[in-house]
C-alpha atoms as a PDB file:
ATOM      1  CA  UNK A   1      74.410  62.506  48.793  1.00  0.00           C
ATOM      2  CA  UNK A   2      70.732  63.843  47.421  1.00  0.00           C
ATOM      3  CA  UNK A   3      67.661  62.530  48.344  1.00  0.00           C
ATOM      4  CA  UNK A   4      67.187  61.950  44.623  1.00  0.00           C
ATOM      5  CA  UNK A   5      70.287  60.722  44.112  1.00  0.00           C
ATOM      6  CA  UNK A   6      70.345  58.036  46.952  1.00  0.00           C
ATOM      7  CA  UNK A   7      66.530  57.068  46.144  1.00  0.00           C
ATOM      8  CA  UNK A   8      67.187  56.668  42.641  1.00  0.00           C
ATOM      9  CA  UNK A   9      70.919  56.390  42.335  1.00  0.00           C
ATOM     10  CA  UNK A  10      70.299  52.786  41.490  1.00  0.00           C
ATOM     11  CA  UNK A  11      67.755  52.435  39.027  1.00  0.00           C
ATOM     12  CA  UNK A  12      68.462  51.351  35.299  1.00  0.00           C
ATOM     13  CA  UNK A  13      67.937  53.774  32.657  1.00  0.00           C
ATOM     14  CA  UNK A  14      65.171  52.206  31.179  1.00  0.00           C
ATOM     15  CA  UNK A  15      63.217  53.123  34.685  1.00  0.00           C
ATOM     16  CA  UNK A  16      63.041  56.815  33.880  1.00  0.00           C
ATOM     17  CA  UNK A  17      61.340  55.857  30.520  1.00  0.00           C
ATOM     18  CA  UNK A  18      64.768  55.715  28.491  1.00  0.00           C
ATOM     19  CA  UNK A  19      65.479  52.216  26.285  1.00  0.00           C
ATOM     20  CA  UNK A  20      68.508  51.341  24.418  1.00  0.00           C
ATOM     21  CA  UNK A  21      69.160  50.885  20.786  1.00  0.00           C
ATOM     22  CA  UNK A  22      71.348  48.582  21.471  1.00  0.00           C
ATOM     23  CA  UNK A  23      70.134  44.995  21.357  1.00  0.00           C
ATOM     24  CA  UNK A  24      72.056  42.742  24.361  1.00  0.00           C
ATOM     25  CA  UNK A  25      73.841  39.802  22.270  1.00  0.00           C
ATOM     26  CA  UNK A  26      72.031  37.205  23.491  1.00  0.00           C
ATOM     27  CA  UNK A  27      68.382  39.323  21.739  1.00  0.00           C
ATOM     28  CA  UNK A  28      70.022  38.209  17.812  1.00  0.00           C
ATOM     29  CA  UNK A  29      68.524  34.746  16.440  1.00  0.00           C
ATOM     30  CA  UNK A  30      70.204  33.897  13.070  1.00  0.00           C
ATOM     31  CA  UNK A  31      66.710  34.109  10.556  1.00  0.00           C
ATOM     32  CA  UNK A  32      69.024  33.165   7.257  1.00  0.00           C
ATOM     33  CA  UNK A  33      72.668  33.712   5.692  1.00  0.00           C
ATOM     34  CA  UNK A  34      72.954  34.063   1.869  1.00  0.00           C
ATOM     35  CA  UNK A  35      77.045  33.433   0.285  1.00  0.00           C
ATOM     36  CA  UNK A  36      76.957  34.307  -3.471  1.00  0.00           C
ATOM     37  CA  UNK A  37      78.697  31.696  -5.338  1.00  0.00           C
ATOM     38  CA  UNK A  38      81.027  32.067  -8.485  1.00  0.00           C
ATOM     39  CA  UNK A  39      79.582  34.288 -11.384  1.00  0.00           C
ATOM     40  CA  UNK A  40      77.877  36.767  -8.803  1.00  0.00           C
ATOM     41  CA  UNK A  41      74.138  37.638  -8.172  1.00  0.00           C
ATOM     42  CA  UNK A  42      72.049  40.382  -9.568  1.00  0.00           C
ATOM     43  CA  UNK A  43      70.129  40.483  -6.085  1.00  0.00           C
ATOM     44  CA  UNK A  44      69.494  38.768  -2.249  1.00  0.00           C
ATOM     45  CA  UNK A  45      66.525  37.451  -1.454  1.00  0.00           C
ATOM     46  CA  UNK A  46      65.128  36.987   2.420  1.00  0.00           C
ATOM     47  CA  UNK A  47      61.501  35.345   2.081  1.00  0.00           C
ATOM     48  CA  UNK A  48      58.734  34.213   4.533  1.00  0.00           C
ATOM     49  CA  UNK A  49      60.392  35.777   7.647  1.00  0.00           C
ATOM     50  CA  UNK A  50      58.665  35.544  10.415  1.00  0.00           C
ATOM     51  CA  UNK A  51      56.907  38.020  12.392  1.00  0.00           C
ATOM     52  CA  UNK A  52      57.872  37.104  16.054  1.00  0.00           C
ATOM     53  CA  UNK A  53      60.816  39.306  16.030  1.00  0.00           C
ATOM     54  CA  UNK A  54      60.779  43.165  17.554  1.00  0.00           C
ATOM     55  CA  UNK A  55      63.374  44.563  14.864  1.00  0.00           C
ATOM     56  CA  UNK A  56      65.431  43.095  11.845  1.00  0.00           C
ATOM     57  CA  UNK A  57      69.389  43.126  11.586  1.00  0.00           C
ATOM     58  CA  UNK A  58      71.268  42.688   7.699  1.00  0.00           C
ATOM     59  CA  UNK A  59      74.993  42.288   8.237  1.00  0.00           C
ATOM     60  CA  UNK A  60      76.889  42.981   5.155  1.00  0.00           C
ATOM     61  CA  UNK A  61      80.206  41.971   3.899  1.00  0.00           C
ATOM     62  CA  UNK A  62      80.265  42.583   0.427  1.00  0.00           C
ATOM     63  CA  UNK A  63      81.818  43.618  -2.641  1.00  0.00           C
ATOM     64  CA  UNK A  64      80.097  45.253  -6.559  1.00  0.00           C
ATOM     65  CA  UNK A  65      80.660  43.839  -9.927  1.00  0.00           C
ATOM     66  CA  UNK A  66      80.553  47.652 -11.236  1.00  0.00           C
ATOM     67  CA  UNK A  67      82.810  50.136 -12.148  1.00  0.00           C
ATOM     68  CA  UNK A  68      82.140  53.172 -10.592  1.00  0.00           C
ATOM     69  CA  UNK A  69      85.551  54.151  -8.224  1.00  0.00           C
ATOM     70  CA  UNK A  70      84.679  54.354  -4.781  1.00  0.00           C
ATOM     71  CA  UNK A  71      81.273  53.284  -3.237  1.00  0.00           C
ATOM     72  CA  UNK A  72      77.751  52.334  -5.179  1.00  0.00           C
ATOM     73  CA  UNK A  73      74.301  52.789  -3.794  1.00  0.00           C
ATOM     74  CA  UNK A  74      72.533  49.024  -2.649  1.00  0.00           C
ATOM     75  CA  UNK A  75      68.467  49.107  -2.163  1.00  0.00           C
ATOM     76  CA  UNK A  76      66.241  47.261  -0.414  1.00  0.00           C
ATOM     77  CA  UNK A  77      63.010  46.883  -1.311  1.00  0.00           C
ATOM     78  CA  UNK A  78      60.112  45.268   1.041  1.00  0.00           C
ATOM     79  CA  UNK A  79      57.397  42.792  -0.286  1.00  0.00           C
ATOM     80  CA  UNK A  80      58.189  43.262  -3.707  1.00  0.00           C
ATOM     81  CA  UNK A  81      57.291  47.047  -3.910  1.00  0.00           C
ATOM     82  CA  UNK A  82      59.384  48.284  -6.316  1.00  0.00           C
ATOM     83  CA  UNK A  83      58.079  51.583  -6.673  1.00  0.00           C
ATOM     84  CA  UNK A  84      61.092  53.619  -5.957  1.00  0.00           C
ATOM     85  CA  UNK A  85      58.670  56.661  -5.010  1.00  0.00           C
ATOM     86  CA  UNK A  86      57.494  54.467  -2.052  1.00  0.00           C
ATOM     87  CA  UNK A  87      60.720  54.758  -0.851  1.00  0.00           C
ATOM     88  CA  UNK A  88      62.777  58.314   1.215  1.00  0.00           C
ATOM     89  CA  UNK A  89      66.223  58.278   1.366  1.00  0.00           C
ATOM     90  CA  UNK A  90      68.038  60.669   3.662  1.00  0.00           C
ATOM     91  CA  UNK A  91      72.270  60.392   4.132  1.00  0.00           C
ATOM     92  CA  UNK A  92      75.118  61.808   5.370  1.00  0.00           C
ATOM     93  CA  UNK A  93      78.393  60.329   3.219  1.00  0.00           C
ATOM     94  CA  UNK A  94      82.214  60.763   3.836  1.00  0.00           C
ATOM     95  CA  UNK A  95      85.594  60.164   2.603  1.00  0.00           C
ATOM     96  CA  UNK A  96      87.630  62.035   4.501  1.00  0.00           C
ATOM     97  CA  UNK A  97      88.283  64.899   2.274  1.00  0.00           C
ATOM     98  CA  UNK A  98      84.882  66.162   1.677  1.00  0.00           C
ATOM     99  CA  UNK A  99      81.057  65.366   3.534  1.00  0.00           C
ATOM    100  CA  UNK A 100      77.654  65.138   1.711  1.00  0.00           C
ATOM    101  CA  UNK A 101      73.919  65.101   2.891  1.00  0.00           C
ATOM    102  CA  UNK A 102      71.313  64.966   0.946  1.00  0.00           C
ATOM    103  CA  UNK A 103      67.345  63.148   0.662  1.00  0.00           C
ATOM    104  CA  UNK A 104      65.771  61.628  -2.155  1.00  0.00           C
ATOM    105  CA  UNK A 105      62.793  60.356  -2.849  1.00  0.00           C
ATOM    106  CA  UNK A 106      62.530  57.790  -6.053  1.00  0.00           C
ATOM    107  CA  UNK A 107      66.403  56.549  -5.550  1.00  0.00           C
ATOM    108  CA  UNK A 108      66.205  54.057  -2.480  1.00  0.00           C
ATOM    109  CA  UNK A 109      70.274  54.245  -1.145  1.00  0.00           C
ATOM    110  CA  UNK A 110      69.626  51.975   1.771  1.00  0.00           C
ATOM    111  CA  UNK A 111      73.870  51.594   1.925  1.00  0.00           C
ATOM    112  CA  UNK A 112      76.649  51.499  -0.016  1.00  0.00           C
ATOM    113  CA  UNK A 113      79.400  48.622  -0.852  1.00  0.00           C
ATOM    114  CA  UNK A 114      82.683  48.992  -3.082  1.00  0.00           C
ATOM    115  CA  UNK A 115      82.841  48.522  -6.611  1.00  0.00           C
ATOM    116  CA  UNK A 116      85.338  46.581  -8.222  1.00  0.00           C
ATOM    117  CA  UNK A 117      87.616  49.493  -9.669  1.00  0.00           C
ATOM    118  CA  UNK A 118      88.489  49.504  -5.936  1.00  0.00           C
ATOM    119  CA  UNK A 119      91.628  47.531  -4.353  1.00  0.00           C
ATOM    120  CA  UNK A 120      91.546  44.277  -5.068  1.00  0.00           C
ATOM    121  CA  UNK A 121      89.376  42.291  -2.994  1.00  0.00           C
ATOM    122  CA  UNK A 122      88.658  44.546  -0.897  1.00  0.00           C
ATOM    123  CA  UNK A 123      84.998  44.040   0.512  1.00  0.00           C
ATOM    124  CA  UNK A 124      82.533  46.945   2.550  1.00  0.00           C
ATOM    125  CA  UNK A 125      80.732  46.136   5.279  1.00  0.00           C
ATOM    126  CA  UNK A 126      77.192  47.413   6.507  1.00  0.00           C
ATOM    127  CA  UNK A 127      74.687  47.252   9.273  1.00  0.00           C
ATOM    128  CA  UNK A 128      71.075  47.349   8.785  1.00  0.00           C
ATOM    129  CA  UNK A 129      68.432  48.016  11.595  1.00  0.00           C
ATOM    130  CA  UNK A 130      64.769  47.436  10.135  1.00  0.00           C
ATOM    131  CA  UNK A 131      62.713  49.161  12.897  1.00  0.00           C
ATOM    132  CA  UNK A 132      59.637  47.551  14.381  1.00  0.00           C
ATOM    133  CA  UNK A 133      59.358  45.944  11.030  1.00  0.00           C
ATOM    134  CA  UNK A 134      55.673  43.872  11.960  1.00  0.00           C
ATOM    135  CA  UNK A 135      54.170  46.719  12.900  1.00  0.00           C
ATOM    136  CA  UNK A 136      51.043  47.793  11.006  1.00  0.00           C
ATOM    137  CA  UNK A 137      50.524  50.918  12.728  1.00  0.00           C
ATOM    138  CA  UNK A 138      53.097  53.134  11.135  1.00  0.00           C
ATOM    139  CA  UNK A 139      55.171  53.031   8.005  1.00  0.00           C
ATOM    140  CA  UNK A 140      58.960  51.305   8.824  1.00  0.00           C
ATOM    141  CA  UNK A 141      62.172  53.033   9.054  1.00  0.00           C
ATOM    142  CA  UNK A 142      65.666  51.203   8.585  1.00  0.00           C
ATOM    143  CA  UNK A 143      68.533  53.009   9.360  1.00  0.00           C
ATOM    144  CA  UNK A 144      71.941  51.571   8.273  1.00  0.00           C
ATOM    145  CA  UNK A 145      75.974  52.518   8.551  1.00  0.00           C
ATOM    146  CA  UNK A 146      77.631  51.385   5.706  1.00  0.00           C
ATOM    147  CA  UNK A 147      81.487  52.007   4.753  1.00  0.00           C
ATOM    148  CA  UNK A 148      84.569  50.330   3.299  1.00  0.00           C
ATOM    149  CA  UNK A 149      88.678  51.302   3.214  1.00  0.00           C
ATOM    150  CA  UNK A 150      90.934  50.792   0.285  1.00  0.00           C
ATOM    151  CA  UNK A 151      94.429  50.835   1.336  1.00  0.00           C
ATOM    152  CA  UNK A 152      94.120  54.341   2.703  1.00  0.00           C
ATOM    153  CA  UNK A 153      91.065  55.099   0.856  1.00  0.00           C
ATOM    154  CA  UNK A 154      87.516  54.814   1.394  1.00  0.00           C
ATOM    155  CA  UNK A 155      83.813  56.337   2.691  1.00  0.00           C
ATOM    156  CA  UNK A 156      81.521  55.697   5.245  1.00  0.00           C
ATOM    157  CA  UNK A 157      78.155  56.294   4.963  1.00  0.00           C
ATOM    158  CA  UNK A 158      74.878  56.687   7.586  1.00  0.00           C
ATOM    159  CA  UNK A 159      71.265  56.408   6.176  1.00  0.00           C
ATOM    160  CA  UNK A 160      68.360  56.082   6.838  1.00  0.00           C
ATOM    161  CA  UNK A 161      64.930  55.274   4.470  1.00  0.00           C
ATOM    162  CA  UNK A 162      61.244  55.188   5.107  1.00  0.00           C
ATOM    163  CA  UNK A 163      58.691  52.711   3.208  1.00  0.00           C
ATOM    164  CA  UNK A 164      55.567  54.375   3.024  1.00  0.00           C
ATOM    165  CA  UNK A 165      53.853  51.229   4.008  1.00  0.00           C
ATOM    166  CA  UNK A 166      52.207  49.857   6.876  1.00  0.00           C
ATOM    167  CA  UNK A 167      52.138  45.921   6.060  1.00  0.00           C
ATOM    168  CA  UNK A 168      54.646  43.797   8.030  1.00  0.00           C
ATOM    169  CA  UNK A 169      57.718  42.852   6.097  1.00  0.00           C
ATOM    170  CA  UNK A 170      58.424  39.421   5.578  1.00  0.00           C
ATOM    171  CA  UNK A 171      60.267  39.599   2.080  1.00  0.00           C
ATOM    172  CA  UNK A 172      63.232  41.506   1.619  1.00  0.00           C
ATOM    173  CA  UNK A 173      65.447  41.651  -2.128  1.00  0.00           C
ATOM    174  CA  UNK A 174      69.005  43.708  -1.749  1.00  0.00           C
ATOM    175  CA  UNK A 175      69.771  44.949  -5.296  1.00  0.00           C
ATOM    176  CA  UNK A 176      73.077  47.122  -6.280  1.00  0.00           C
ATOM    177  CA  UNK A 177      72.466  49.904  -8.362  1.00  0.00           C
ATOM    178  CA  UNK A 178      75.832  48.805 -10.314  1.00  0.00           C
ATOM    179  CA  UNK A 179      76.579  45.527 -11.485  1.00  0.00           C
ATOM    180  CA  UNK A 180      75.945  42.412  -9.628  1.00  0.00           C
ATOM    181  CA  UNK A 181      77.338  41.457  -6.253  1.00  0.00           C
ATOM    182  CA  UNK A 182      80.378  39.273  -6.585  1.00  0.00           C
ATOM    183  CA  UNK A 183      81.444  35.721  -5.218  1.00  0.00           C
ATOM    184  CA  UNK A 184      81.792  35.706  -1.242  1.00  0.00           C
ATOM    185  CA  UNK A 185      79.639  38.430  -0.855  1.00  0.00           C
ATOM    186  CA  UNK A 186      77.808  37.676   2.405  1.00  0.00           C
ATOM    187  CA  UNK A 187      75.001  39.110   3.312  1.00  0.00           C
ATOM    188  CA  UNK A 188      72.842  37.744   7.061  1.00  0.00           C
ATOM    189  CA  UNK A 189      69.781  37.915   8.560  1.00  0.00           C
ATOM    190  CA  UNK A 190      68.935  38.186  12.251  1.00  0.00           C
ATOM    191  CA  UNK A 191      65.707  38.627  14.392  1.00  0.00           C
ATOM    192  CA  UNK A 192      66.095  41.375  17.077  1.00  0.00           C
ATOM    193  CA  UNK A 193      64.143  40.125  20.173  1.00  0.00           C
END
């Protein structure tokens, strides 16, 4: 064995300056949980969350009133700025037949759920990462993978967007770009130690 190796050989990852996107499981707190009820909901709303938390988590399970066939863009938008332009979208989108990248800046594609031309109730599921979310130092980056399958169908779909703003989130409103989301759409929120 080294010297390097046997001096160092045990030391964690983190010890040579390297940390882990990966939250340990015990690092989530459940923040809030919205269900939509019968008739749907034009958007989800996550107000007066706290600050105390390192990173944000939305877990998605989810399904669009629309009628587009195959996936349709969802935004989030951060302390009620809705100017799109405040918003960059880059993407890389699949469906096993053909790939697509692309950036925008206006259209805010934060992930993407199934519309209802798809298999029948079928719902898409999605992770959402809001980086360092309190911090007023720099503007916040959420990166998300989003994706659904429909009976040998389907996409999946990795994002990520940039707010140009510094202020520390603490309200968060999930709209679909088509049609409302539909009963049993669940949609949570977790604090990321």
């Amino acid at each position: 064995m080294s010297p390097i190796l046997g001096a160092r050989g045990g030391l964690s990852a983190s010890a040579y300056g390297f940390t882990s996107a990966v939250a340990a499981l015990g690092d989530y707190e459940s923040i809030q949980t919205v269900t939509v009820g019968a008739g749907g909901s034009a958007s989800i709303t996550f107000s007066s969350i706290p600050s105390t938390y390192k990173h944000l988590q939305i877990r998605v399970n989810a399904r669009c009133a629309g009628s587009f066939t195959g996936t349709t863009a969802v935004r989030a938008t951060y302390n009620s700025d809705t100017t799109l332009t405040n918003y960059w979208t880059h993407y890389l989108r699949g469906n096993g037949a053909a790939a697509a990248a692309a950036s925008n800046n206006g259209p805010n594609y934060t992930f993407m759920i199934g519309d209802n031309n798809n298999t029948a109730s079928a719902f898409s599921g999605a992770v959402v990462d809001i980086l360092d979310y309190s911090n007023t130092n720099k503007n916040t980056t959420t990166r998300a993978l989003s994706g659904g399958d429909w009976n040998g169908s389907g996409e999946i779909y990795l994002s990520s967007v940039s707010w140009n703003n510094t202020a520390a989130i603490n309200n968060i409103v999930i709209t679909a770009y088509d049609g409302n989301m539909m009963q049993y759409s669940s949609f949570a929120l977790y604090g990321v130690k």
